[in-house]
ModelCIF file with pLDDT and N, C-alpha, C, O atoms, coordinates in Angstrom:
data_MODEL
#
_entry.id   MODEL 
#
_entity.id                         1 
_entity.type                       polymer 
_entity.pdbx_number_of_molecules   1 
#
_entity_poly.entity_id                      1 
_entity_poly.type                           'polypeptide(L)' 
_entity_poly.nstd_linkage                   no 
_entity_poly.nstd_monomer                   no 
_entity_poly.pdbx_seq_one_letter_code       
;(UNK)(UNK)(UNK)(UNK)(UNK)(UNK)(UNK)(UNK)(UNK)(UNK)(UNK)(UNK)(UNK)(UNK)(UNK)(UNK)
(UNK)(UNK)(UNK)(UNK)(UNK)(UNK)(UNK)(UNK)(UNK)(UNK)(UNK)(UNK)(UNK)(UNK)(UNK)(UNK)
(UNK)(UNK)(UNK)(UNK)(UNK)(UNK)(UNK)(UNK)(UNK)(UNK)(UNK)(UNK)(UNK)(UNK)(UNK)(UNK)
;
_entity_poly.pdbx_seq_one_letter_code_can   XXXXXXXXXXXXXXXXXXXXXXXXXXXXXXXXXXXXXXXXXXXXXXXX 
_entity_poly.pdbx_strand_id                 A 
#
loop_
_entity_poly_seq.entity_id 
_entity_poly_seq.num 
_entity_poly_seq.mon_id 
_entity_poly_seq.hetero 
1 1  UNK n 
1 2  UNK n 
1 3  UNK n 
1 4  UNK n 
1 5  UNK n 
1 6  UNK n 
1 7  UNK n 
1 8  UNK n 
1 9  UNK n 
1 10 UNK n 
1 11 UNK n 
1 12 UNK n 
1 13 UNK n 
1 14 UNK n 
1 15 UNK n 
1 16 UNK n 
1 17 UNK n 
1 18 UNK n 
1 19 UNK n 
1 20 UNK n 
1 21 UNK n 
1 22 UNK n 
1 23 UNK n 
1 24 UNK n 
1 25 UNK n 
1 26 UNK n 
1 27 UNK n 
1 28 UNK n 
1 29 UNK n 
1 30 UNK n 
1 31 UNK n 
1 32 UNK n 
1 33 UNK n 
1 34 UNK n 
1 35 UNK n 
1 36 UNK n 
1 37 UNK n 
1 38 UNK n 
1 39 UNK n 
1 40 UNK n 
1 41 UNK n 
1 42 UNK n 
1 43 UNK n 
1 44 UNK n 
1 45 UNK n 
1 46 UNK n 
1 47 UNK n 
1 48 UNK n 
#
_struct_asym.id          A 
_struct_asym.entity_id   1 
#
loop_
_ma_qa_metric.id 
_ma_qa_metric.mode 
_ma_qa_metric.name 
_ma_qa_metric.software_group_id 
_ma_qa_metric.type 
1 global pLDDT . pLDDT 
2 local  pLDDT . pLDDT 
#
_ma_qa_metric_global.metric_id      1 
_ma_qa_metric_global.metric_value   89.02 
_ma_qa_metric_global.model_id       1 
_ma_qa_metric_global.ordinal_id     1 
#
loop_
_ma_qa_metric_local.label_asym_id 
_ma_qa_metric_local.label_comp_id 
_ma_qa_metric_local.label_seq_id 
_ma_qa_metric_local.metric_id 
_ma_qa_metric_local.metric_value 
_ma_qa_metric_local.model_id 
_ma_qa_metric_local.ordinal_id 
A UNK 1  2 95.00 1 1  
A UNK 2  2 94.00 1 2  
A UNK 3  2 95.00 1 3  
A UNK 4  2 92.00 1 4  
A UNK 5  2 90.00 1 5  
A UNK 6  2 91.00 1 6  
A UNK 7  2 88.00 1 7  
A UNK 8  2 86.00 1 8  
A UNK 9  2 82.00 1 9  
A UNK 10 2 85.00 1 10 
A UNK 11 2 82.00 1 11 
A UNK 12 2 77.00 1 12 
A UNK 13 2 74.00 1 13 
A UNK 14 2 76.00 1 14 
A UNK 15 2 73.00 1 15 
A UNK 16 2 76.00 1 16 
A UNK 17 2 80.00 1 17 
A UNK 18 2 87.00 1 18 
A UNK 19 2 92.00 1 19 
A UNK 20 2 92.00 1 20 
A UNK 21 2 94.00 1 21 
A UNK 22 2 95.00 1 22 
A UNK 23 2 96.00 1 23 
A UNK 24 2 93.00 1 24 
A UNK 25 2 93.00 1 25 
A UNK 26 2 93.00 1 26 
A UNK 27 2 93.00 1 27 
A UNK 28 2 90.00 1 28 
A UNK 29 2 93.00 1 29 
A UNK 30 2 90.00 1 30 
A UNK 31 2 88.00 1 31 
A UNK 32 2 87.00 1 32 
A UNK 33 2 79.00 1 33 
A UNK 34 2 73.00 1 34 
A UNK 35 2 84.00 1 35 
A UNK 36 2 87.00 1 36 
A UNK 37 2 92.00 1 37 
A UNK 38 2 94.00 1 38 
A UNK 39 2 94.00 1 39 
A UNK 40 2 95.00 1 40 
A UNK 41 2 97.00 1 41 
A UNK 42 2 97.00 1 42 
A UNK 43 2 97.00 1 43 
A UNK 44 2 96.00 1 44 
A UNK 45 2 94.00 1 45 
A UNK 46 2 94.00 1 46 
A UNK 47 2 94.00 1 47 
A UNK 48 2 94.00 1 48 
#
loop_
_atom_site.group_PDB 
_atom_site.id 
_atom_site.type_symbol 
_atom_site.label_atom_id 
_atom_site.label_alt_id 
_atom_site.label_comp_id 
_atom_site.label_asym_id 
_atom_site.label_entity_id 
_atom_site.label_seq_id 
_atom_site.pdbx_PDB_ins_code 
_atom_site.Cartn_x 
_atom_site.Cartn_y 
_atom_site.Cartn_z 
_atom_site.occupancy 
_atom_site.B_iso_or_equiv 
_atom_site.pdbx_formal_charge 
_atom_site.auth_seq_id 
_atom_site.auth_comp_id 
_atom_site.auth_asym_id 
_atom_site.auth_atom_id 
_atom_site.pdbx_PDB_model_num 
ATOM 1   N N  . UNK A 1 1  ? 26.402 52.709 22.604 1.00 95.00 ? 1  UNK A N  1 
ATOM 2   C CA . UNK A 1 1  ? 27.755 52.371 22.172 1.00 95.00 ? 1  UNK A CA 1 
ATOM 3   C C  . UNK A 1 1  ? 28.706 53.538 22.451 1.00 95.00 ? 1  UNK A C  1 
ATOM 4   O O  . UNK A 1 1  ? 29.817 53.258 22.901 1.00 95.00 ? 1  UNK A O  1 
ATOM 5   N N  . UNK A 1 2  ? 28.257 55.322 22.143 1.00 94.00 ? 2  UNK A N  1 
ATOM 6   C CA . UNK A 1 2  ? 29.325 55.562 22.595 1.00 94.00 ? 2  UNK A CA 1 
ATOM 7   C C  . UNK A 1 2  ? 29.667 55.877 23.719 1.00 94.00 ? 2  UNK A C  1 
ATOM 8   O O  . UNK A 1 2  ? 30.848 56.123 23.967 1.00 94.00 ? 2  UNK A O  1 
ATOM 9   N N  . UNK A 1 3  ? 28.380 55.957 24.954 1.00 95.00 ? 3  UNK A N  1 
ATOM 10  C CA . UNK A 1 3  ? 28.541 56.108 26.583 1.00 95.00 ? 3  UNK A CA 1 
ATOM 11  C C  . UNK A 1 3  ? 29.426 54.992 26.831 1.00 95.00 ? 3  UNK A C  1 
ATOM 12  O O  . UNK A 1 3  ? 30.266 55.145 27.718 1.00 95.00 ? 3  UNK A O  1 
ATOM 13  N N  . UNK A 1 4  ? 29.381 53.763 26.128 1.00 92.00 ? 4  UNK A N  1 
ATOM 14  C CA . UNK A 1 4  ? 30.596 52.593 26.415 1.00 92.00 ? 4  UNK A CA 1 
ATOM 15  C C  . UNK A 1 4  ? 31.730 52.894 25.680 1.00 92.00 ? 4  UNK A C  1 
ATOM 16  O O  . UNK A 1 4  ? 32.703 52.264 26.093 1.00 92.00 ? 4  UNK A O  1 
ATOM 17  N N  . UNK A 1 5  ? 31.965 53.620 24.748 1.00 90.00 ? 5  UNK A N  1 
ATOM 18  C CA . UNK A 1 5  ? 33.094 53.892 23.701 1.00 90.00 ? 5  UNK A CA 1 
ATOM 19  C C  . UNK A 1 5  ? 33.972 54.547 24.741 1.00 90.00 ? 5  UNK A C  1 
ATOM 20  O O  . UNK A 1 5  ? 35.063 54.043 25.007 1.00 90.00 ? 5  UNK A O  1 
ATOM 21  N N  . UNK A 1 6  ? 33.435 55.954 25.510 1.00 91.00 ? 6  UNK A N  1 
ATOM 22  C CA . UNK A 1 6  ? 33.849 56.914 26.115 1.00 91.00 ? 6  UNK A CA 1 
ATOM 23  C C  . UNK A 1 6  ? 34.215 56.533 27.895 1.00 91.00 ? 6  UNK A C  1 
ATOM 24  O O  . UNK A 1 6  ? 34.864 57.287 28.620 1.00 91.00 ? 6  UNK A O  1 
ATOM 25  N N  . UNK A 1 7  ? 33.624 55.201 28.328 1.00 88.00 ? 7  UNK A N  1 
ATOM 26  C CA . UNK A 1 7  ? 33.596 54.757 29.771 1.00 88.00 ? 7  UNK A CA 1 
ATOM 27  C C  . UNK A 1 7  ? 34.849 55.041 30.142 1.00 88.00 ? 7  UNK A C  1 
ATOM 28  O O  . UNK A 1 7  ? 35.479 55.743 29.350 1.00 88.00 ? 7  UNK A O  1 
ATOM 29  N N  . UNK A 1 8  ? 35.356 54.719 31.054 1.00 86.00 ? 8  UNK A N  1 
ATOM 30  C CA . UNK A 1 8  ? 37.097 54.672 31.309 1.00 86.00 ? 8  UNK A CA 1 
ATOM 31  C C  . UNK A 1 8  ? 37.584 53.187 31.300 1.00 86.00 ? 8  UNK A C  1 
ATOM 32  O O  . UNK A 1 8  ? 38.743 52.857 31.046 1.00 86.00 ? 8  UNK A O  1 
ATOM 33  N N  . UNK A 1 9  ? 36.617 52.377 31.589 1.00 82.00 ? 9  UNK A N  1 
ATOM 34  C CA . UNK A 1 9  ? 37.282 51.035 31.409 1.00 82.00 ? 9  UNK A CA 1 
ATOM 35  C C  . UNK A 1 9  ? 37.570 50.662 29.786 1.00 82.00 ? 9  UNK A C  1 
ATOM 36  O O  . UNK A 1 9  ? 38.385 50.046 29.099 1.00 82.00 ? 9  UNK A O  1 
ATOM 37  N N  . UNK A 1 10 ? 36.490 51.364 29.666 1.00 85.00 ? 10 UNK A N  1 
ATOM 38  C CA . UNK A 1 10 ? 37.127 50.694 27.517 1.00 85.00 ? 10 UNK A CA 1 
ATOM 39  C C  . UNK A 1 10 ? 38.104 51.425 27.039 1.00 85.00 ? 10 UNK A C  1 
ATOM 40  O O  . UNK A 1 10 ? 39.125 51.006 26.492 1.00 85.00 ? 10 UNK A O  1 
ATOM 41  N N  . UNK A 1 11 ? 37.652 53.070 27.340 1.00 82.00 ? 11 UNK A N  1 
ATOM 42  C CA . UNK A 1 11 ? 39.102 53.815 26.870 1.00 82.00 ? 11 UNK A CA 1 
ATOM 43  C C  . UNK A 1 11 ? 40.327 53.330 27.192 1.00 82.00 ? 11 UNK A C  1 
ATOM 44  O O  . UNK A 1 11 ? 41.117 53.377 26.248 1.00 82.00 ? 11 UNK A O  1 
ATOM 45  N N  . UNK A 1 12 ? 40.724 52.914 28.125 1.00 77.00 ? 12 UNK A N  1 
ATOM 46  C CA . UNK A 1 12 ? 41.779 52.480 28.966 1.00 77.00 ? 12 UNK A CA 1 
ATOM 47  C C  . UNK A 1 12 ? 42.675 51.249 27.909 1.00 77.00 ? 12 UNK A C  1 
ATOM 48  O O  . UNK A 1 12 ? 43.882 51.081 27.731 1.00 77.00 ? 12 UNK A O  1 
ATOM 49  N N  . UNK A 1 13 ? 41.704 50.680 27.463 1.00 74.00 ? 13 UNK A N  1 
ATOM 50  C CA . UNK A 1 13 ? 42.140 49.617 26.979 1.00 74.00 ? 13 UNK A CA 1 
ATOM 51  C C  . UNK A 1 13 ? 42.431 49.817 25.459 1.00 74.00 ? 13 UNK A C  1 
ATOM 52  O O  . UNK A 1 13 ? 43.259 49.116 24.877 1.00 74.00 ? 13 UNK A O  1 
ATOM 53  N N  . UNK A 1 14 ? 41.566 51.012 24.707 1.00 76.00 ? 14 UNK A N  1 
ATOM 54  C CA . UNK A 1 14 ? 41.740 51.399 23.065 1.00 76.00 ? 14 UNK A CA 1 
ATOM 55  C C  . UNK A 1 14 ? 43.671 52.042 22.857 1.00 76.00 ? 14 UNK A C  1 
ATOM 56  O O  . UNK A 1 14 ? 44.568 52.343 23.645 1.00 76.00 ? 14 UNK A O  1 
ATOM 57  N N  . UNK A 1 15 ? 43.526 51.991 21.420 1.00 73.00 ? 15 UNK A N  1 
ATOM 58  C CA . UNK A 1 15 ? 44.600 52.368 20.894 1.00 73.00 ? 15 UNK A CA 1 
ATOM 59  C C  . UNK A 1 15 ? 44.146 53.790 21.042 1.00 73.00 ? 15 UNK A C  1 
ATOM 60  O O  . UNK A 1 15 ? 45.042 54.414 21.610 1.00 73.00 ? 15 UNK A O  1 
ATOM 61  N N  . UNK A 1 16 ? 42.998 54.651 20.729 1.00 76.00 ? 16 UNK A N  1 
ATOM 62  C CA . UNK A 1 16 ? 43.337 55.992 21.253 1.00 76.00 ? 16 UNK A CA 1 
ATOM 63  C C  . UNK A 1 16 ? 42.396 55.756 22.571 1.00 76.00 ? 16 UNK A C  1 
ATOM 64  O O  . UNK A 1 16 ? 41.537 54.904 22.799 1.00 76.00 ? 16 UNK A O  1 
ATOM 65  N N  . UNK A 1 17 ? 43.004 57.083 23.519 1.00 80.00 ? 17 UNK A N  1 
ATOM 66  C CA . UNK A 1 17 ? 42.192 56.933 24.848 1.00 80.00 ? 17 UNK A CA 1 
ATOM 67  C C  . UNK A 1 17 ? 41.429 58.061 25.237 1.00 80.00 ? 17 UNK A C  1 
ATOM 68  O O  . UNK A 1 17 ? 40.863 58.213 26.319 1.00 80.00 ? 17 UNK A O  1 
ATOM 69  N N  . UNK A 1 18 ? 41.465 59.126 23.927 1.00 87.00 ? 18 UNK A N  1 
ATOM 70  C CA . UNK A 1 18 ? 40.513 59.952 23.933 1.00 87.00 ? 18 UNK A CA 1 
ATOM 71  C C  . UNK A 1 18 ? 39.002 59.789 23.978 1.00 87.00 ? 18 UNK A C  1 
ATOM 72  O O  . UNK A 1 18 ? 38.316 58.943 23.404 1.00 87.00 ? 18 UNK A O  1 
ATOM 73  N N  . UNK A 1 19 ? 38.551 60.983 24.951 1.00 92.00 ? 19 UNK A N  1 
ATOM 74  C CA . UNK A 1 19 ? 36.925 61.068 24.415 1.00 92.00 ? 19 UNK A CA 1 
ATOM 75  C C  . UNK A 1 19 ? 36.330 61.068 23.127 1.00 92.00 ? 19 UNK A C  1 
ATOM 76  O O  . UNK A 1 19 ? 37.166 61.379 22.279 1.00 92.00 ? 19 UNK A O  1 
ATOM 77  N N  . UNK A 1 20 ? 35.601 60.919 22.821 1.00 92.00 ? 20 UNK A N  1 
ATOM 78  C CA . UNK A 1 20 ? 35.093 60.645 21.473 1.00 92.00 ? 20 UNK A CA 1 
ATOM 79  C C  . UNK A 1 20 ? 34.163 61.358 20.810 1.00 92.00 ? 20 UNK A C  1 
ATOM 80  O O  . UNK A 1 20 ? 33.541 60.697 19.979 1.00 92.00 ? 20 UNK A O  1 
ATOM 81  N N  . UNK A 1 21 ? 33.886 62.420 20.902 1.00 94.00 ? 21 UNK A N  1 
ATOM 82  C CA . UNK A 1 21 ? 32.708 63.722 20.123 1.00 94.00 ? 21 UNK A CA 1 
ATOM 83  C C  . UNK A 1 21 ? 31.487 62.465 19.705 1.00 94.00 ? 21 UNK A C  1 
ATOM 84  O O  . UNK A 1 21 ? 31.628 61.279 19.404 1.00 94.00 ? 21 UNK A O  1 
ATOM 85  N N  . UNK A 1 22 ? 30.391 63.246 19.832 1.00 95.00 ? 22 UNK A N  1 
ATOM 86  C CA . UNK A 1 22 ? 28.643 62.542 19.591 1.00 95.00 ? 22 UNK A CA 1 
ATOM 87  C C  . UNK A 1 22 ? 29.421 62.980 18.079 1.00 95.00 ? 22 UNK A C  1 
ATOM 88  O O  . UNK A 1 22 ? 30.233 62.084 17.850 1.00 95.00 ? 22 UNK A O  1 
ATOM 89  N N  . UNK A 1 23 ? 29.466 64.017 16.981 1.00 96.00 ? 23 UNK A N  1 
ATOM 90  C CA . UNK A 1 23 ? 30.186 63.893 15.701 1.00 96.00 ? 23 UNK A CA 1 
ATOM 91  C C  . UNK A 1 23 ? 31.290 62.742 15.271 1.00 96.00 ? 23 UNK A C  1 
ATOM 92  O O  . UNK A 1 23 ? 31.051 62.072 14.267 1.00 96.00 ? 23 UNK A O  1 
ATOM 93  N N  . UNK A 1 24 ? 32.452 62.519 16.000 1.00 93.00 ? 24 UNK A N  1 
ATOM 94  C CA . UNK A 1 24 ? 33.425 61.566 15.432 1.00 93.00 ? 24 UNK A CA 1 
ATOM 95  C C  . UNK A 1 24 ? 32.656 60.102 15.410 1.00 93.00 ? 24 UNK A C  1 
ATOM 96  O O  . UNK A 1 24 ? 33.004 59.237 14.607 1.00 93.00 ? 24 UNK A O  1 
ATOM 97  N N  . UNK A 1 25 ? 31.369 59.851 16.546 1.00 93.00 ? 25 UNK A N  1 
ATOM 98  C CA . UNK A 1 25 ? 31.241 58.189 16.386 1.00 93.00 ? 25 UNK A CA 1 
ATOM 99  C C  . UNK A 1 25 ? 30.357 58.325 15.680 1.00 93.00 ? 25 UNK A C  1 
ATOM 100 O O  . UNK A 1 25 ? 30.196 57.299 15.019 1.00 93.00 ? 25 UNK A O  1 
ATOM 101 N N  . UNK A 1 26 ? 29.126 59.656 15.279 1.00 93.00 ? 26 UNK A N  1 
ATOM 102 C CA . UNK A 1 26 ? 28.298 59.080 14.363 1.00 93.00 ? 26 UNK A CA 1 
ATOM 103 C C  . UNK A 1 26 ? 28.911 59.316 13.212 1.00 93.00 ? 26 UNK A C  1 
ATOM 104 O O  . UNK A 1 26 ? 28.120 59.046 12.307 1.00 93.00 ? 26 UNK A O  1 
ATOM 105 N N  . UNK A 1 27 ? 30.035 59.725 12.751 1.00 93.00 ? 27 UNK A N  1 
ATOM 106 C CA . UNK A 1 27 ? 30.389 59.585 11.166 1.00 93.00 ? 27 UNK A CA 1 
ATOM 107 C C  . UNK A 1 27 ? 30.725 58.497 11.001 1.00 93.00 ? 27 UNK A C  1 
ATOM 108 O O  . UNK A 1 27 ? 30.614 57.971 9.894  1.00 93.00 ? 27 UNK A O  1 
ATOM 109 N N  . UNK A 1 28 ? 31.426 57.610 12.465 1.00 90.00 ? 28 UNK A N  1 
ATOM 110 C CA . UNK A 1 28 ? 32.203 55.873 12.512 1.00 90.00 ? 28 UNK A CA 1 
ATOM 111 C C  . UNK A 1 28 ? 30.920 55.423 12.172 1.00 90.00 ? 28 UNK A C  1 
ATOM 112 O O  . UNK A 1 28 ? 30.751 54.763 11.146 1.00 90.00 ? 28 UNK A O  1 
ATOM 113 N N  . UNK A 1 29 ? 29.432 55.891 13.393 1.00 93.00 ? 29 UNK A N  1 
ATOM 114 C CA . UNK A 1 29 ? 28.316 54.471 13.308 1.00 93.00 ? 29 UNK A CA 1 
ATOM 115 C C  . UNK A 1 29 ? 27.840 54.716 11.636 1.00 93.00 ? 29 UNK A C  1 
ATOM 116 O O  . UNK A 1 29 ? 27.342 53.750 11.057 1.00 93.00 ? 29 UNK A O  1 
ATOM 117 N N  . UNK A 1 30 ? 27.986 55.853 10.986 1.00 90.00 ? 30 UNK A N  1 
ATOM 118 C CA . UNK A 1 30 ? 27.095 55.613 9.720  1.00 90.00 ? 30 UNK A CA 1 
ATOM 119 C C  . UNK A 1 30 ? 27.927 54.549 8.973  1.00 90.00 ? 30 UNK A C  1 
ATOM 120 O O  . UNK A 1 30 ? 27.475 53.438 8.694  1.00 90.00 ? 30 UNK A O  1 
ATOM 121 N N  . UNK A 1 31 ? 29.469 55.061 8.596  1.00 88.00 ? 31 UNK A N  1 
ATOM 122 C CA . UNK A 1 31 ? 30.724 54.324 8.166  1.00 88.00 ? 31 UNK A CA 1 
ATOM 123 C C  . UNK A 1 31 ? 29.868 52.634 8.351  1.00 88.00 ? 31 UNK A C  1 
ATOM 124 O O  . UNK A 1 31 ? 29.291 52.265 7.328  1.00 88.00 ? 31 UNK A O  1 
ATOM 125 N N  . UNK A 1 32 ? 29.806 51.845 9.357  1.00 87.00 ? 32 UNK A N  1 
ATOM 126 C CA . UNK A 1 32 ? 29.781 50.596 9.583  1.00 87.00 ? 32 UNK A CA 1 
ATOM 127 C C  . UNK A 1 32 ? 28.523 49.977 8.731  1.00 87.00 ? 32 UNK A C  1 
ATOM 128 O O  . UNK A 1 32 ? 28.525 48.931 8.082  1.00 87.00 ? 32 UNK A O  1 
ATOM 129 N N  . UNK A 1 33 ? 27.500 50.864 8.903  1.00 79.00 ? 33 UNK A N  1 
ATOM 130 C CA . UNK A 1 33 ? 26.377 50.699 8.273  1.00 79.00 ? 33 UNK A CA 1 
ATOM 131 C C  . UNK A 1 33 ? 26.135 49.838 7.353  1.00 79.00 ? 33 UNK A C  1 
ATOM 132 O O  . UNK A 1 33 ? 27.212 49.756 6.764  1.00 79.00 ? 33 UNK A O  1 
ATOM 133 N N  . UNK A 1 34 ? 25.023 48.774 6.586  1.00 73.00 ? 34 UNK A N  1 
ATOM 134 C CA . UNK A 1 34 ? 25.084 48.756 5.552  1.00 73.00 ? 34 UNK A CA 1 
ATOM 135 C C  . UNK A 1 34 ? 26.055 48.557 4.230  1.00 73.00 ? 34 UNK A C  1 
ATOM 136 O O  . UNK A 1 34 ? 25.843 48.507 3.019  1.00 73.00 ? 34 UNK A O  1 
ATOM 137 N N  . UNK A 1 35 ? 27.266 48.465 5.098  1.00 84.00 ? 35 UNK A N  1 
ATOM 138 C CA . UNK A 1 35 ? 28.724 48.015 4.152  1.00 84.00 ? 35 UNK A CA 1 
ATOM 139 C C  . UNK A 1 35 ? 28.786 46.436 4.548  1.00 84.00 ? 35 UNK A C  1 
ATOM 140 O O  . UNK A 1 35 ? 28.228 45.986 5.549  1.00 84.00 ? 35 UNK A O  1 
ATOM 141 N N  . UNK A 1 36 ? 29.637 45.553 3.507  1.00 87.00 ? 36 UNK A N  1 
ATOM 142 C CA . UNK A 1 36 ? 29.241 44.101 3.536  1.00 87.00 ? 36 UNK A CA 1 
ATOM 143 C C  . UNK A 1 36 ? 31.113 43.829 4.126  1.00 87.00 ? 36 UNK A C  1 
ATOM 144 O O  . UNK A 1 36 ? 31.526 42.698 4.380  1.00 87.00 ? 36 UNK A O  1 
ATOM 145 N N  . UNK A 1 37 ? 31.938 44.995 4.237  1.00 92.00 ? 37 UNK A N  1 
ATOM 146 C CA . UNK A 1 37 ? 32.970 44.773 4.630  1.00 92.00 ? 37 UNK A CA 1 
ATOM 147 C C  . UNK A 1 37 ? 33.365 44.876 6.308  1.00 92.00 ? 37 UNK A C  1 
ATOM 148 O O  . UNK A 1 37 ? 34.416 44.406 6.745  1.00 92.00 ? 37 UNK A O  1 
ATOM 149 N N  . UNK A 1 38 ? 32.409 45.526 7.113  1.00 94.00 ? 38 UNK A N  1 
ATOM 150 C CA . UNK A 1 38 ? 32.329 46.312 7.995  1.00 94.00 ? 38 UNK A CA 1 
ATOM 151 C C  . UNK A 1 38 ? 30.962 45.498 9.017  1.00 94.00 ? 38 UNK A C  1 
ATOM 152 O O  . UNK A 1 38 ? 29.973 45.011 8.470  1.00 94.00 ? 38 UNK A O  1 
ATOM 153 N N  . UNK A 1 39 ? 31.174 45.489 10.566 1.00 94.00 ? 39 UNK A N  1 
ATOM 154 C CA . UNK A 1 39 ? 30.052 44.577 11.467 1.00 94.00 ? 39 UNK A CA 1 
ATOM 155 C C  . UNK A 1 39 ? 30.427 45.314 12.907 1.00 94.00 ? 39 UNK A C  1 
ATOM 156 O O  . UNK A 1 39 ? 31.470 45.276 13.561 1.00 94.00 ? 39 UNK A O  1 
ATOM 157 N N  . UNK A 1 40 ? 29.033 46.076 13.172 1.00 95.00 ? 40 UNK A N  1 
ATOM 158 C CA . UNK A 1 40 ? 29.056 46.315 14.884 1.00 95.00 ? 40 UNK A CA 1 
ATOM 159 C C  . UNK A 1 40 ? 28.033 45.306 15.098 1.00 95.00 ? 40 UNK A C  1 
ATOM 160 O O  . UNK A 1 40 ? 26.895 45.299 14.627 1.00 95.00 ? 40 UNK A O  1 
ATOM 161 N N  . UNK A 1 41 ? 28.716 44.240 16.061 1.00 97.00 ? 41 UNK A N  1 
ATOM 162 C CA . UNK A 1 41 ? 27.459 43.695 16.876 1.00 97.00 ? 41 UNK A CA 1 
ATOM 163 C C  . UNK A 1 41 ? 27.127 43.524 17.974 1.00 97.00 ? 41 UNK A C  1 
ATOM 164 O O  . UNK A 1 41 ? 28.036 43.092 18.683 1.00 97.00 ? 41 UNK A O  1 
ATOM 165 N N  . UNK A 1 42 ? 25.566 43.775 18.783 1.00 97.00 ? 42 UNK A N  1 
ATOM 166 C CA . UNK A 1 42 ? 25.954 44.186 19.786 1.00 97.00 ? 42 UNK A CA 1 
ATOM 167 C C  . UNK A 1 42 ? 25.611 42.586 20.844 1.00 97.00 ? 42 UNK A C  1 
ATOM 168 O O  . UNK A 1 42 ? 24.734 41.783 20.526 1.00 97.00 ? 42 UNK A O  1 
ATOM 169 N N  . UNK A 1 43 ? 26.430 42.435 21.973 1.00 97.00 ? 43 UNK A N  1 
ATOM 170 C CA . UNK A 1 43 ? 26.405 41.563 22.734 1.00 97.00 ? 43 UNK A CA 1 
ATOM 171 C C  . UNK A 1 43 ? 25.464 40.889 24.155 1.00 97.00 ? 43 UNK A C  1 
ATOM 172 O O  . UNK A 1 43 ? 25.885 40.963 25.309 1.00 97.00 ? 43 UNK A O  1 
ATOM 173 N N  . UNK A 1 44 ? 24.320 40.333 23.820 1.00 96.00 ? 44 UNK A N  1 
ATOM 174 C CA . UNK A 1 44 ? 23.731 40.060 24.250 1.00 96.00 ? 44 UNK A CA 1 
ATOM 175 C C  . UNK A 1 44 ? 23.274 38.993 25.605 1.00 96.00 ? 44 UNK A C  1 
ATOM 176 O O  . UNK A 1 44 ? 23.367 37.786 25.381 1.00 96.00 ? 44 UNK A O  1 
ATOM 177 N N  . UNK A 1 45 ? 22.887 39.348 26.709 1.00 94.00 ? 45 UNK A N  1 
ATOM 178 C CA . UNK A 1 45 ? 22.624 38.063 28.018 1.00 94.00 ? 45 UNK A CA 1 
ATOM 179 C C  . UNK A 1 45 ? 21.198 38.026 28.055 1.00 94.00 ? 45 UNK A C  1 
ATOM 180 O O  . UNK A 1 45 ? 20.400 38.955 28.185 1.00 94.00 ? 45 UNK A O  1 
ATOM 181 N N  . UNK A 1 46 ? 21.064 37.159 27.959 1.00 94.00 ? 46 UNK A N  1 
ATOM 182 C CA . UNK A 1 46 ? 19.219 37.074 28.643 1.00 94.00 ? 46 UNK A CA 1 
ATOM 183 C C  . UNK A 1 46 ? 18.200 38.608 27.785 1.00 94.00 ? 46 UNK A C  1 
ATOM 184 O O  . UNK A 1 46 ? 17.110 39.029 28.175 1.00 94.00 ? 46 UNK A O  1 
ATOM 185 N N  . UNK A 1 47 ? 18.922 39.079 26.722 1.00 94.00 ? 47 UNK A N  1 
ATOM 186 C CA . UNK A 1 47 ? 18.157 40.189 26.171 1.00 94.00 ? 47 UNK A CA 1 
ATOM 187 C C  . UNK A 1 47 ? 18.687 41.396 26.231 1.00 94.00 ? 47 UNK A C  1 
ATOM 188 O O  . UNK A 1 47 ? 18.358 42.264 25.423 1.00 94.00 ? 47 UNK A O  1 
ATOM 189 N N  . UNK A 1 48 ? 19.944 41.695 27.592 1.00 94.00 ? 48 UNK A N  1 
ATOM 190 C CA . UNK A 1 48 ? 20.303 43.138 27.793 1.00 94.00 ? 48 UNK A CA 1 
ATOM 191 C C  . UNK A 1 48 ? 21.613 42.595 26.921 1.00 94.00 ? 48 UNK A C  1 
ATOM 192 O O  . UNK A 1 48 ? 22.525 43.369 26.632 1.00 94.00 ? 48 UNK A O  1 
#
């Protein structure tokens, strides 16, 4: 998630278009975790 967070095609398209520190997304991925308010899901073809 964040080698895709950081790609240039997704940045391109976010409200920020900064790189993203291995620190800033794992404080986001814990954040999402386990909260009943909050959903990363990831998108699936044939398994990949």
């Amino acid at each position: 998630i964040l080698s895709w967070r950081n790609s240039d095609e997704v940045r391109s398209k976010m409200y920020e278009s900064t790189m993203i520190s291995p620190e800033v997304h794992n404080k986001w991925f814990s954040g999402i975790k386990n909260q009943d308010d909050k959903v990363c899901l990831i998108f699936e073809y044939q398994n990949t």
